[in-house]
Each structure stands twice: as C-alpha cells, then as structure tokens.
Protein backbone atom coordinates (compact mmCIF):
# COMPACT_ATOMS: atom_id res chain seq x y z
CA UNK A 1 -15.68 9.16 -20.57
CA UNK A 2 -14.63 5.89 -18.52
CA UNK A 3 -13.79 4.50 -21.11
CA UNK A 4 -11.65 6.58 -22.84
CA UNK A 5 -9.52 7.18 -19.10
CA UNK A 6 -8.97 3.27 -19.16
CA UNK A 7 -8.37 3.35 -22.98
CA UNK A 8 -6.08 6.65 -22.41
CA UNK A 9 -4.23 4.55 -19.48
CA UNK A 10 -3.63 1.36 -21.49
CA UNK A 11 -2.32 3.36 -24.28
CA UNK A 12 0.36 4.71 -21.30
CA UNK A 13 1.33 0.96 -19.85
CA UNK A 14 1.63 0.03 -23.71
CA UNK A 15 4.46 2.80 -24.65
CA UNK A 16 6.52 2.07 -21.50
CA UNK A 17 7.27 -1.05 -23.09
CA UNK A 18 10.91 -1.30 -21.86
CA UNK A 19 8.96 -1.40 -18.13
CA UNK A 20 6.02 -3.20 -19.21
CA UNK A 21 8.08 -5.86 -19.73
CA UNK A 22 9.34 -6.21 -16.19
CA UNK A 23 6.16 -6.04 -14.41
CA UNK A 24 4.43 -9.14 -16.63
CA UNK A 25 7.71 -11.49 -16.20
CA UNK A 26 6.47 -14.35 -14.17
CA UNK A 27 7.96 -13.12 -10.88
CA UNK A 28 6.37 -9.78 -10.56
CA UNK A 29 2.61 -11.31 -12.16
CA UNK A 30 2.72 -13.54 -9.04
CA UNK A 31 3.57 -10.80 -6.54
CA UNK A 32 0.93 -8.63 -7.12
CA UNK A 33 -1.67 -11.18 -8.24
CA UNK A 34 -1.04 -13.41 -5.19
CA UNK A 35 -0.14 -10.10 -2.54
CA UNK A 36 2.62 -11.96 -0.38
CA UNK A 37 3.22 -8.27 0.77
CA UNK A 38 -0.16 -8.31 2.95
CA UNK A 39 1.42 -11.24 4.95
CA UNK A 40 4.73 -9.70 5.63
CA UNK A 41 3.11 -6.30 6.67
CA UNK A 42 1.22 -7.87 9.79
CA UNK A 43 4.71 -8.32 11.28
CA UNK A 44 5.43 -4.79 11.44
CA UNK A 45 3.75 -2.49 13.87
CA UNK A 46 5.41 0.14 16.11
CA UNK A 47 6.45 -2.80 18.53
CA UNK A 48 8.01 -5.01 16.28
CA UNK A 49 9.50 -2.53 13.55
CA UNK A 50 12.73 -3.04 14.93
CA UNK A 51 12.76 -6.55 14.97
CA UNK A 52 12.21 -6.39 11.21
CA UNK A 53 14.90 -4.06 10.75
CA UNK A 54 17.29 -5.96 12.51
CA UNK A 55 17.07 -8.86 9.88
CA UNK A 56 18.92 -6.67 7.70
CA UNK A 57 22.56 -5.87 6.70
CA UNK A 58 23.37 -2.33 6.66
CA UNK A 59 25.20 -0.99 3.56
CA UNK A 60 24.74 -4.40 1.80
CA UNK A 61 22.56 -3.79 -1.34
CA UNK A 62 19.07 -5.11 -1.99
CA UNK A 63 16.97 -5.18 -4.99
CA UNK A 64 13.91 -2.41 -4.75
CA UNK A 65 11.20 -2.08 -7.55
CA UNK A 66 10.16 1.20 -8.07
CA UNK A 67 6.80 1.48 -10.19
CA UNK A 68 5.52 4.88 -11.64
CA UNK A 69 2.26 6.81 -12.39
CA UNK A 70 2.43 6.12 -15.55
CA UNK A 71 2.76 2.17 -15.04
CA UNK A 72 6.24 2.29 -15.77
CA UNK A 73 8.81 -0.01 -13.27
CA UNK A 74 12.44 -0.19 -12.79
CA UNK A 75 14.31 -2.48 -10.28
CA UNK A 76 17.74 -0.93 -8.68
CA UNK A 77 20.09 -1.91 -6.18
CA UNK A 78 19.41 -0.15 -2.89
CA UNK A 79 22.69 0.25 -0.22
CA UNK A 80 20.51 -0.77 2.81
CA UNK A 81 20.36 2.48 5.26
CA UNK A 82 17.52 1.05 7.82
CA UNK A 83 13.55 0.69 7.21
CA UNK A 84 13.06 3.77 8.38
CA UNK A 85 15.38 5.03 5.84
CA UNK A 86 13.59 3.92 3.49
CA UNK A 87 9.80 4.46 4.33
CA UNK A 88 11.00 8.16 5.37
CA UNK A 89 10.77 9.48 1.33
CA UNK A 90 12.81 12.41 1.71
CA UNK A 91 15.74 10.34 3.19
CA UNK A 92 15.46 7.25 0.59
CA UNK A 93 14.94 9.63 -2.57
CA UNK A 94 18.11 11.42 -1.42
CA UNK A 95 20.18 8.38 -1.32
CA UNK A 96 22.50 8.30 -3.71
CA UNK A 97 20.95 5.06 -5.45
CA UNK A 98 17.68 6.82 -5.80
CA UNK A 99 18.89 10.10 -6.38
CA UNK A 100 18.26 10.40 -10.24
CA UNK A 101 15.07 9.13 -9.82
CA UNK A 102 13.39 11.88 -8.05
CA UNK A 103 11.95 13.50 -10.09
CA UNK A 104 9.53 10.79 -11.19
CA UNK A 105 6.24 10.32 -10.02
CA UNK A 106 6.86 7.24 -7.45
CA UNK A 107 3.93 5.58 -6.57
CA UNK A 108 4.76 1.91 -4.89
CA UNK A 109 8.35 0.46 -4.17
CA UNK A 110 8.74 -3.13 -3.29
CA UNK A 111 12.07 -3.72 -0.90
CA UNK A 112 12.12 -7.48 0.24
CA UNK A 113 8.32 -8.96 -0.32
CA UNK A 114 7.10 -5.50 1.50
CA UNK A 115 4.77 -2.77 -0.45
CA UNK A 116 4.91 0.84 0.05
CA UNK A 117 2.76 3.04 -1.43
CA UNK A 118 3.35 6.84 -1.70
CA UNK A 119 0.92 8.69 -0.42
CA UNK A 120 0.95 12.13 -1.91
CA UNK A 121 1.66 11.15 -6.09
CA UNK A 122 3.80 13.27 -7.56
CA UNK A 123 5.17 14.78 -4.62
CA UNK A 124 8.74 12.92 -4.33
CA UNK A 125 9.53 14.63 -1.31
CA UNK A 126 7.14 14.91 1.65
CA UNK A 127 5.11 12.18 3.08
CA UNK A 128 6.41 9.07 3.97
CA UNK A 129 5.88 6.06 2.15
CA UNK A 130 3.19 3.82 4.16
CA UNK A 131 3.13 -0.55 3.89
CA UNK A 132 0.61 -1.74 2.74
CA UNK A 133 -1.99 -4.15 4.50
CA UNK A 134 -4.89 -4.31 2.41
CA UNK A 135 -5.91 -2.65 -0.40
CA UNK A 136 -8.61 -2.76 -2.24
CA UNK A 137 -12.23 -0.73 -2.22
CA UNK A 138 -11.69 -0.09 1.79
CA UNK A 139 -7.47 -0.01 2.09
CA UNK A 140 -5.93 -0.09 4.97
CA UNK A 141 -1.90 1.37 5.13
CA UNK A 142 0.19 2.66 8.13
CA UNK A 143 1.20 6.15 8.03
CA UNK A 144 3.76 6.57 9.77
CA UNK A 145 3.77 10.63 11.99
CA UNK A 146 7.18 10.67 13.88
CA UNK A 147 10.07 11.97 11.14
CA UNK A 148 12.85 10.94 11.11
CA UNK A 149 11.91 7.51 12.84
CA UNK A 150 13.70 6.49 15.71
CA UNK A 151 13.63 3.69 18.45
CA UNK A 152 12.72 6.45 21.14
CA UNK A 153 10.37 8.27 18.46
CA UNK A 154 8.41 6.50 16.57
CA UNK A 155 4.48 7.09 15.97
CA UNK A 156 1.88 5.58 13.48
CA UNK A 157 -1.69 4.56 12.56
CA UNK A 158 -4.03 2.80 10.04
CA UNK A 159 -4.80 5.03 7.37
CA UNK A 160 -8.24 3.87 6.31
CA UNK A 161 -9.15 4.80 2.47
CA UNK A 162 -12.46 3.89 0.98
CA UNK A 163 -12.30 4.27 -2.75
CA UNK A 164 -9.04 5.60 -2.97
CA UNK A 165 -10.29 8.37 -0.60
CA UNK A 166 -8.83 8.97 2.51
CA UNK A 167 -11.16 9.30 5.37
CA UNK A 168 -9.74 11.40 8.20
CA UNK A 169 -13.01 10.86 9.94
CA UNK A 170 -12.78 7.09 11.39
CA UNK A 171 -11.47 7.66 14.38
CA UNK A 172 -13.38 10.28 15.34
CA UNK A 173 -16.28 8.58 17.59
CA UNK A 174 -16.94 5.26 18.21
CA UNK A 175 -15.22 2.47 16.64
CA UNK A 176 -18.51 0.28 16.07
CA UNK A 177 -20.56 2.96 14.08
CA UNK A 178 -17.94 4.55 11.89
CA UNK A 179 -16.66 0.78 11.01
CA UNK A 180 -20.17 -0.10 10.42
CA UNK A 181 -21.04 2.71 8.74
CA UNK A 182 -17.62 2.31 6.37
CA UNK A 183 -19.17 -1.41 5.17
CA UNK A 184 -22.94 -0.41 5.65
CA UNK A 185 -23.14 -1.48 1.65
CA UNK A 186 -22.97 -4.79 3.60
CA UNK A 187 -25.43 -5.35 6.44
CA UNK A 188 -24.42 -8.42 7.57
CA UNK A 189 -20.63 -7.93 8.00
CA UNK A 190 -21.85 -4.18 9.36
CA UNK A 191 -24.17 -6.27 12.11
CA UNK A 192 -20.71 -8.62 12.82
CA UNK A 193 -19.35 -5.23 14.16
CA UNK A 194 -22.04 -3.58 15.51
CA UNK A 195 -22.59 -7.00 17.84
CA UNK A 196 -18.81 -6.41 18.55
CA UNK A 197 -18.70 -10.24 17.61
CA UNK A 198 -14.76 -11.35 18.78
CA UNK A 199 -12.98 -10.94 14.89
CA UNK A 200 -14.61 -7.26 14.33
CA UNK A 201 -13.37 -5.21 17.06
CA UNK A 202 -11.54 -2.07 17.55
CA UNK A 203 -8.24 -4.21 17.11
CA UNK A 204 -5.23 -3.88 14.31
CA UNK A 205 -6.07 -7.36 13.16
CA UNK A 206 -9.61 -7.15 13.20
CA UNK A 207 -9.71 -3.95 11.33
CA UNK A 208 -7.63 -5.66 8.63
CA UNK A 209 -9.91 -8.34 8.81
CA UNK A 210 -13.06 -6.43 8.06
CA UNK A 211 -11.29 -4.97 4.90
CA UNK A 212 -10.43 -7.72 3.47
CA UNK A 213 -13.89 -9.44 4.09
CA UNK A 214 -15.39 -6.17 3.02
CA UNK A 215 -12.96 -6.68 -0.57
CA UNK A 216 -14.52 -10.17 -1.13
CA UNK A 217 -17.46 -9.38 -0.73
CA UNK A 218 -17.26 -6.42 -3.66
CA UNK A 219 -14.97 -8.72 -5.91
CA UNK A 220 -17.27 -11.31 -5.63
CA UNK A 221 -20.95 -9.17 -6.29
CA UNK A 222 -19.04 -6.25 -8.13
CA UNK A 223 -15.98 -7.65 -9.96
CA UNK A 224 -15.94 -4.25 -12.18
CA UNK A 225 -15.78 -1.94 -8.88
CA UNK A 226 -13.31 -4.07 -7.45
CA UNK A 227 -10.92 -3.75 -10.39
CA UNK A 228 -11.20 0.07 -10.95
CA UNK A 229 -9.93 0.26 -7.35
CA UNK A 230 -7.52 -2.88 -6.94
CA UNK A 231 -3.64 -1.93 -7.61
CA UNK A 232 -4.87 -0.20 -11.04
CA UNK A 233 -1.45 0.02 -12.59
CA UNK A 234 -1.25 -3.76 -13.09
CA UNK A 235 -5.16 -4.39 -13.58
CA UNK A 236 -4.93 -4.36 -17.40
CA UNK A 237 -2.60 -7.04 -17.15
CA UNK A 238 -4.78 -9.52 -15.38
C-alpha cells in the first residue's frame, strides 16, 4: 500500500512538469537540501519580528515561491505589504498578486530565504502560515494566535509536531517529562533533558536544539523514517 502512495505521488511531481522543473534548478535543490531557512527563522521571535520587518521596502516587489500539494511550484512577484501581511493567509491570499492563486492547495511559500508552511492544507483561508524552524520527525514551527498582527498585539508559540502530528499536549505539565517523553525512542538525549543539562531546557533555543538532535539521530539509524517525514514534496528528488 506504501508503495503504491509513493508510486501514486511520484507519478503527481512527474506530470507537473512545467513546476518540476523549477524546484530541481540548482537554486531551489540547494535551498531545501541545505535549509538556509532554519538559520534565518531563529531571528524572528515576538521580540525581534519587527526588526525583521523593518529590513524591508514596502510596496517594492519581492520574489515568493509558492509550492503546492501536489508538488507543483510557481515563483511570483509579491508587492511587499509587511511580514505580518504575509504570514496572516487570509490577508496575503487576498492580495492582488496572490489573488488567482487561491484556490490552490498552498502548502509552503518561500519570501526572502524564510519558509512558511500552511498549516491547515487545502484550506487557503484560515490559519496563518507559521516559519519554519525545524522540521523533520519532531518539527518545530511558530504559530502565530494574535490576527491581524500588530506591534501592540502580537502573540505566538512553538508548535511541536511529531510525525507530522500535532501534539497539543506539550505544554501541558512539566517541560522535562513531556520533552523526554517526545524523544524517549532515544534514552540518552531523553536523560540530557531529564538532568536539565544547560542545552536541553525549557528554552526557545534549546527546544530547537533537541529537535534537531532528535532528527540526526533518526536520519542517521532510520534513514527511511526520516525521509517519509522530511519536506516530502522534494524527497523524490534527492
């Protein structure tokens, strides 16, 4: 049955060939092979999302890739209306550069070496588009709550999904036992954070930390399980 999904799926990437293209010319292979995007997404937290807007000219146009459920990609011009423009989906989709694509089933868009990922496929409307820290087996994104997103109102969190499954659980009880619990597969990074060893704490780098440890780890005993849950839409191109 696995087989014929990935079979099914490659079948998919190999029809969209005017967007296959696009995503295996040398400058998109490198992006997502070599994840500058993790990098640039540290910078931006609820402090410092300004800042990064700021670097920005308004109504100047960027280039934005917009990649599709069905592995399809398509780059446009964007008329720059503010990050929070832009990660707010109902706002960006309803620009008039974006307008006539809609309808389609948006699932990342790359704006400037950043990564968002929608969170609800299909749905081209609610939900805002999170950035991307890690992803992998255990992902981590920012979700962000406050809509629309302004400097006096603006709320998020690490959304923490372990095989492509959200769970809405982690920060319910103590940070050392859910964490460990999350890696358990792996007792001795689950012991780093159970000693609350300085690296593995209840901090936004250390949680990013863990998850990327945790993705070694599984790419480097389980190279299968870390491809069916590693950025799947470019997998069959690595």
């Amino acid at each position: 049955m696995r087989r014929t999904v990935i079979f099914s799926f490659v079948l998919a990437i190999m029809n969209a060939s005017y967007s296959q293209n696009l995503l295996e010319t040398e400058k998109w292979t490198k992006f997502f092979t070599e994840r500058p995007y993790l990098e640039k997404a540290v910078n931006i937290t609820d402090e410092t999302f300004w800042d990064v807007d700021a670097s920005y000219t308004y109504y100047t146009s960027y280039p934005v890739l917009l990649v599709y459920q069905d592995g399809g990609a398509i780059e446009i011009n964007w008329s720059y209306g503010g990050l929070s423009t832009l990660i707010n989906k109902k706002e960006a989709l309803e620009d008039m550069d974006f307008q006539r694509y809609e309808m389609e089933n948006i699932v990342y868009i790359v704006f400037d070496g950043y990564l968002f990922k929608n969170p609800i496929i299909g749905n081209a409307i609610d939900g805002d588009f999170m950035i991307v820290y890690e992803e992998g087996p255990l992902s981590i994104y920012r979700e962000y709550y406050s809509s629309p997103i302004t400097r006096e109102n603006i709320s998020s969190a690490f959304a923490i999904y372990k095989e492509s499954q959200l769970d809405d659980t982690f920060y319910l009880g103590k940070f050392e036992k859910k964490a460990a619990k999350l890696v358990g597969d792996y007792p001795k990074l689950a012991k780093k954070i159970k000693d609350k060893i300085i690296g593995y704490r209840n901090e936004a780098d250390d949680i990013i930390r863990i998850a990327r440890e945790y993705n070694a780890l599984v790419k480097k005993n389980n190279p299968y399980r870390y491809e069916d849950h590693y950025l799947k839409f470019w997998q069959s191109r690595f």
